[in-house]
N, C-alpha and C. Protein backbone atom coordinates (compact mmCIF):
# COMPACT_ATOMS: atom_id res chain seq x y z
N UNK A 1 12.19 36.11 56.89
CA UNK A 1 12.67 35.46 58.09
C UNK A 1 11.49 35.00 58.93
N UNK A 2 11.50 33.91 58.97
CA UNK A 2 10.44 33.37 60.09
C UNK A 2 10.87 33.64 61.69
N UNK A 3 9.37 33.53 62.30
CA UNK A 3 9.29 33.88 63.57
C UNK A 3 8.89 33.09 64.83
N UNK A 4 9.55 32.58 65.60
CA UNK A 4 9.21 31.52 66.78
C UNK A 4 8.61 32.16 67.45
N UNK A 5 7.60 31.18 68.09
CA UNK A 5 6.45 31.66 69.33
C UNK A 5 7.27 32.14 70.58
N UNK A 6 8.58 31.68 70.98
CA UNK A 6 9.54 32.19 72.02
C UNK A 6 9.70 33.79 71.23
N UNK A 7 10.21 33.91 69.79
CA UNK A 7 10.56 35.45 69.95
C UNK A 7 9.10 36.38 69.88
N UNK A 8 8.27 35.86 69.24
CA UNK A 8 7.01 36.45 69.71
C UNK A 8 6.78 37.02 70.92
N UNK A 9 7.13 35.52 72.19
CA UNK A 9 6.68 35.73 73.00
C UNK A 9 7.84 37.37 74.06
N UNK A 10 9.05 37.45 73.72
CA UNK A 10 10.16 38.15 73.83
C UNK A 10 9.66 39.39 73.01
N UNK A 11 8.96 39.78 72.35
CA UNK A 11 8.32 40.72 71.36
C UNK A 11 7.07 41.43 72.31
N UNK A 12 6.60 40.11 72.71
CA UNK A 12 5.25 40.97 73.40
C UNK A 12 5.37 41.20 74.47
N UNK A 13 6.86 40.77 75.37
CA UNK A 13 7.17 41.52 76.73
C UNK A 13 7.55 42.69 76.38
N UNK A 14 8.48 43.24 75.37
CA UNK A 14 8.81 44.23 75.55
C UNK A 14 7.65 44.89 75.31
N UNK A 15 6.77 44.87 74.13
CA UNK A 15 5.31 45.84 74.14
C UNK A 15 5.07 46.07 75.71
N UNK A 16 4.93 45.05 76.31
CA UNK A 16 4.25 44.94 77.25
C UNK A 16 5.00 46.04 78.10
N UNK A 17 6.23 46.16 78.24
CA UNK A 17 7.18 47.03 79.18
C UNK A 17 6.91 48.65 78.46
N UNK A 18 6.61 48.64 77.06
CA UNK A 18 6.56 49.87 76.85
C UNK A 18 4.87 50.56 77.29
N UNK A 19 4.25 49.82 77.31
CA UNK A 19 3.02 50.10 77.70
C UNK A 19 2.77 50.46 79.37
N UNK A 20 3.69 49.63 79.74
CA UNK A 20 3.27 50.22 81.31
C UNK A 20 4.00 51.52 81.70
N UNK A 21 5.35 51.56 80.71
CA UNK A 21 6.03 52.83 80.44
C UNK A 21 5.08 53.69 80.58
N UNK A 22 4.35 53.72 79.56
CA UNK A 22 2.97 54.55 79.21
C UNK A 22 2.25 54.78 80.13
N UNK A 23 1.97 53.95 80.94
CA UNK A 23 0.96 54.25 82.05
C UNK A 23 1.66 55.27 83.16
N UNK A 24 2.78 55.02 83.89
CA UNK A 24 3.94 55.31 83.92
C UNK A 24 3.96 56.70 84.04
N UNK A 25 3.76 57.24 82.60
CA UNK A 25 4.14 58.55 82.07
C UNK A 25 3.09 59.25 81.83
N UNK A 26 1.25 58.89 81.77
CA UNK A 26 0.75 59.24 82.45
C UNK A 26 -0.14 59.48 83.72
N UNK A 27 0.60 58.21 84.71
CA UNK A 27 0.41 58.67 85.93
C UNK A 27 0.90 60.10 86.79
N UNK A 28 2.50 59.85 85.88
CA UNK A 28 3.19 61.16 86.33
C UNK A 28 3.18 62.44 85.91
N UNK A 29 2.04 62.50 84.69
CA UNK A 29 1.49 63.83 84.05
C UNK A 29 2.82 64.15 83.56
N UNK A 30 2.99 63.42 82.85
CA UNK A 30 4.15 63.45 81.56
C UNK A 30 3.73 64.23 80.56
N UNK A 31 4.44 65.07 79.69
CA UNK A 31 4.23 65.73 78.96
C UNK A 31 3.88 65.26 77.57
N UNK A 32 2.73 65.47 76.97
CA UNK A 32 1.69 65.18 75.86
C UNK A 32 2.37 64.34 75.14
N UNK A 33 3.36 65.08 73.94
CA UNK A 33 3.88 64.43 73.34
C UNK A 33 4.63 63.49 73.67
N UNK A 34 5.38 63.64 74.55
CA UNK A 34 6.45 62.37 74.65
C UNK A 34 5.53 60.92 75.00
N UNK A 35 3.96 61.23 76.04
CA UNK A 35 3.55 60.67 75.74
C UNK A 35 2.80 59.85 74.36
N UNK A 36 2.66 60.33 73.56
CA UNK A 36 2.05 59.99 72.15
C UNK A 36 3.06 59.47 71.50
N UNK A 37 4.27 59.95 71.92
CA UNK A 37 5.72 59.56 70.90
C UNK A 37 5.49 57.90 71.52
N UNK A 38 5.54 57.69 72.70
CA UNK A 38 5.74 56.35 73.22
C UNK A 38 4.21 54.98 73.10
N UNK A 39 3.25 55.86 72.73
CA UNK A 39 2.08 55.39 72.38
C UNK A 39 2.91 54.89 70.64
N UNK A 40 2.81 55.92 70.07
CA UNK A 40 3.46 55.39 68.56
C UNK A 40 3.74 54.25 68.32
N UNK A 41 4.92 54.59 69.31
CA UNK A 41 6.55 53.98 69.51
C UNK A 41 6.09 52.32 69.50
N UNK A 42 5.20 52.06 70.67
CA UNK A 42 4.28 51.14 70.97
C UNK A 42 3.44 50.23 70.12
N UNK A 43 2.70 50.90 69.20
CA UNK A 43 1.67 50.45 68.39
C UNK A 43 2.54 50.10 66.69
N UNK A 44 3.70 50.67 67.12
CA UNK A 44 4.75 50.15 65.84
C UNK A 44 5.20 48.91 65.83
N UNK A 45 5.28 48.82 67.53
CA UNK A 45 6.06 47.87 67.96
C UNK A 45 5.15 46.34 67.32
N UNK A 46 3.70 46.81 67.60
CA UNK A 46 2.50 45.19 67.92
C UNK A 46 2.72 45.76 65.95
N UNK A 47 2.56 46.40 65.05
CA UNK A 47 2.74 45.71 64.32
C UNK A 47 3.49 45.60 63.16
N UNK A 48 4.63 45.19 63.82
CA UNK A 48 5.60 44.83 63.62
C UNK A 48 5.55 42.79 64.01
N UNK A 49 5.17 42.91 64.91
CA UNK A 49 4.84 41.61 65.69
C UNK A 49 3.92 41.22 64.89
N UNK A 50 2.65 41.75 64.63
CA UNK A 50 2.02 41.12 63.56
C UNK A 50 2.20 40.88 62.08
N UNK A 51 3.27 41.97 62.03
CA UNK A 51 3.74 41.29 59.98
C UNK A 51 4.19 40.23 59.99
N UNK A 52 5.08 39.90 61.30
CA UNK A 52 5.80 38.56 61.70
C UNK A 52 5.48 37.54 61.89
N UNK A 53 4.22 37.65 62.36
CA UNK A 53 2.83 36.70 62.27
C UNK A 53 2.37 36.07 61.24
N UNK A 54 2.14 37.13 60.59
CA UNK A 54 1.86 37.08 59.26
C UNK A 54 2.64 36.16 58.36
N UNK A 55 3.64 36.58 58.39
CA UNK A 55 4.81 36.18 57.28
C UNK A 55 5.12 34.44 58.09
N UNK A 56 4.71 34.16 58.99
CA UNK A 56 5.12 33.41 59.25
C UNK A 56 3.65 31.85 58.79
N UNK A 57 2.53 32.65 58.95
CA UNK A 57 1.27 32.12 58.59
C UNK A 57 1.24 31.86 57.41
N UNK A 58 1.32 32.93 56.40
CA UNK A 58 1.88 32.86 55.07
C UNK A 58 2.58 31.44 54.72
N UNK A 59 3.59 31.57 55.10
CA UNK A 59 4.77 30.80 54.89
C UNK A 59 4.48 29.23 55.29
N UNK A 60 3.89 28.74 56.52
CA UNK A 60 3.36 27.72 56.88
C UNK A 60 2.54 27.31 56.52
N UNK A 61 1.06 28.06 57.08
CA UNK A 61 -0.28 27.24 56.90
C UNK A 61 -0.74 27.22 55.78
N UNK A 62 -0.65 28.45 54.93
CA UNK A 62 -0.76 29.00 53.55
C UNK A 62 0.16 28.12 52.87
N UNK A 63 0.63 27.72 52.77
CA UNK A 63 1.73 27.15 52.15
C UNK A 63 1.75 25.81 51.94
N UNK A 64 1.42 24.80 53.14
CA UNK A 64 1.39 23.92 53.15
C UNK A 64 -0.34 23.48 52.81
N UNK A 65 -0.74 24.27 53.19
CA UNK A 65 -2.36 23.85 52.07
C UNK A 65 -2.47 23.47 50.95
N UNK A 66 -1.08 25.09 50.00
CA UNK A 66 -1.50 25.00 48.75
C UNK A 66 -0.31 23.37 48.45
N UNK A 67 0.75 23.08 48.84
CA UNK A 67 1.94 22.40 48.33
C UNK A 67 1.25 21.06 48.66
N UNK A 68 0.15 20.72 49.74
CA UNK A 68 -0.61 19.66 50.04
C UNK A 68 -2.07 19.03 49.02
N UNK A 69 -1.88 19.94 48.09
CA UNK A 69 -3.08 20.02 47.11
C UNK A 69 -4.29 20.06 47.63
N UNK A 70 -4.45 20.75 48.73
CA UNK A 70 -5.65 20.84 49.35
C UNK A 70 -6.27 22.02 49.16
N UNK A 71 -7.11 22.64 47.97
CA UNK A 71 -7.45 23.80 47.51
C UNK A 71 -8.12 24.58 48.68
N UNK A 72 -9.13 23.46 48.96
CA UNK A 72 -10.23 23.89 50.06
C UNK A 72 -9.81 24.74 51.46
N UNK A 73 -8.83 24.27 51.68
CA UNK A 73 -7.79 24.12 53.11
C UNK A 73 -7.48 25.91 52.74
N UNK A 74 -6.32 25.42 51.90
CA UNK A 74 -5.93 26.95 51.30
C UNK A 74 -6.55 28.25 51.21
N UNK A 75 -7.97 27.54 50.25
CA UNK A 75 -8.91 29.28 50.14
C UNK A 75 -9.56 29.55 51.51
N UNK A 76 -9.81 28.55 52.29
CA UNK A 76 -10.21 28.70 53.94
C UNK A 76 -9.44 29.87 54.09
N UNK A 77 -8.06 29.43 54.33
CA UNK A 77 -6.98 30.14 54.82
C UNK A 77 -6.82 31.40 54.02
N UNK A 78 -6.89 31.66 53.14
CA UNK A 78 -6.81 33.07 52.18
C UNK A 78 -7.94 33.27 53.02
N UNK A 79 -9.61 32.92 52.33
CA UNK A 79 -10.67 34.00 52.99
C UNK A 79 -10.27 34.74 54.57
N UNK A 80 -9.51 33.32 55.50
CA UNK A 80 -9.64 34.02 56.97
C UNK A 80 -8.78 35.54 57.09
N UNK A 81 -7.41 35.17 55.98
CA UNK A 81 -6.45 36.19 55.90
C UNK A 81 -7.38 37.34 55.52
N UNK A 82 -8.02 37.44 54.56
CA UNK A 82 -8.50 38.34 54.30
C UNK A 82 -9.37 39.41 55.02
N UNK A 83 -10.14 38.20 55.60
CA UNK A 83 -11.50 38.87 56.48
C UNK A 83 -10.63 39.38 57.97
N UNK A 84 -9.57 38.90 58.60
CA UNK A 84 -8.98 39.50 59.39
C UNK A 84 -8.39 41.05 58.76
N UNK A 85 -8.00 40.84 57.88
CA UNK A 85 -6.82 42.06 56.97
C UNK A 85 -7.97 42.98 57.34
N UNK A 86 -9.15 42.77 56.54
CA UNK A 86 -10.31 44.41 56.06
C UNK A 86 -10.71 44.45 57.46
N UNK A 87 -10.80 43.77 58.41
CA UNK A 87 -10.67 44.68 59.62
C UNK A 87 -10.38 45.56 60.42
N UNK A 88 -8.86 45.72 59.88
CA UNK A 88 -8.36 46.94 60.28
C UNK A 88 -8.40 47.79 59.24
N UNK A 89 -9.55 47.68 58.31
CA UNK A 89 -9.64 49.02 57.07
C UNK A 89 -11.43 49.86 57.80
C-alpha cells in the first residue's frame, strides 16, 4: 500500500503527540516503565512511518528508474538505499 505525504504528514503528528506525551510523563516523574513503554510505543511508531517511506520510494523512484531504462538513475538509487539502510546497523 502506498503512502501520501498528507498521511505521512497525519503519521508524524501523532509521533509528535506521543512524544510530548513523553515529556509530559517525565516532567511529572512518571513511573519508569510506563515511561519506556511510551518511548517504545513511539519509536515503533517513526518506524513504521519509515517502512512506508520506504515502500513507497521503492515503488516510485526505484521503479521508475529501472522501467525508464535508466540503469545509472536506478543503481544511484539502490547505492543511496543502501548507504542510508547500514546506517542504522
Amino acid at each position: 500500500m502506498k503512502t501520501t505525504h498528507k498521511e505521512s504528514l497525519n503519521r508524524l503528528a501523532r509521533v509528535r503527540g506521543q512524544i510530548n506525551g513523553i515529556k509530559r510523563m517525565i516532567e511529572e516523574e512518571k513511573y519508569c516503565i510506563d515511561i519506556i513503554t511510551q518511548i517504545q510505543a513511539a519509536r515503533s511508531a517513526l518506524r513504521s512511518l519509515e517502512l512506508k517511506i520506504l515502500e513507497k520510494h521503492m515503488h516510485h523512484c526505484v521503479n521508475n528508474a529501472l522501467t525508464d531504462g535508466d540503469r545509472e538513475d536506478a543503481d544511484e538509487k539502490i547505492d543511496e538505499l543502501l548507504r542510508v539502510m547500514k546506517k542504522q546497523y
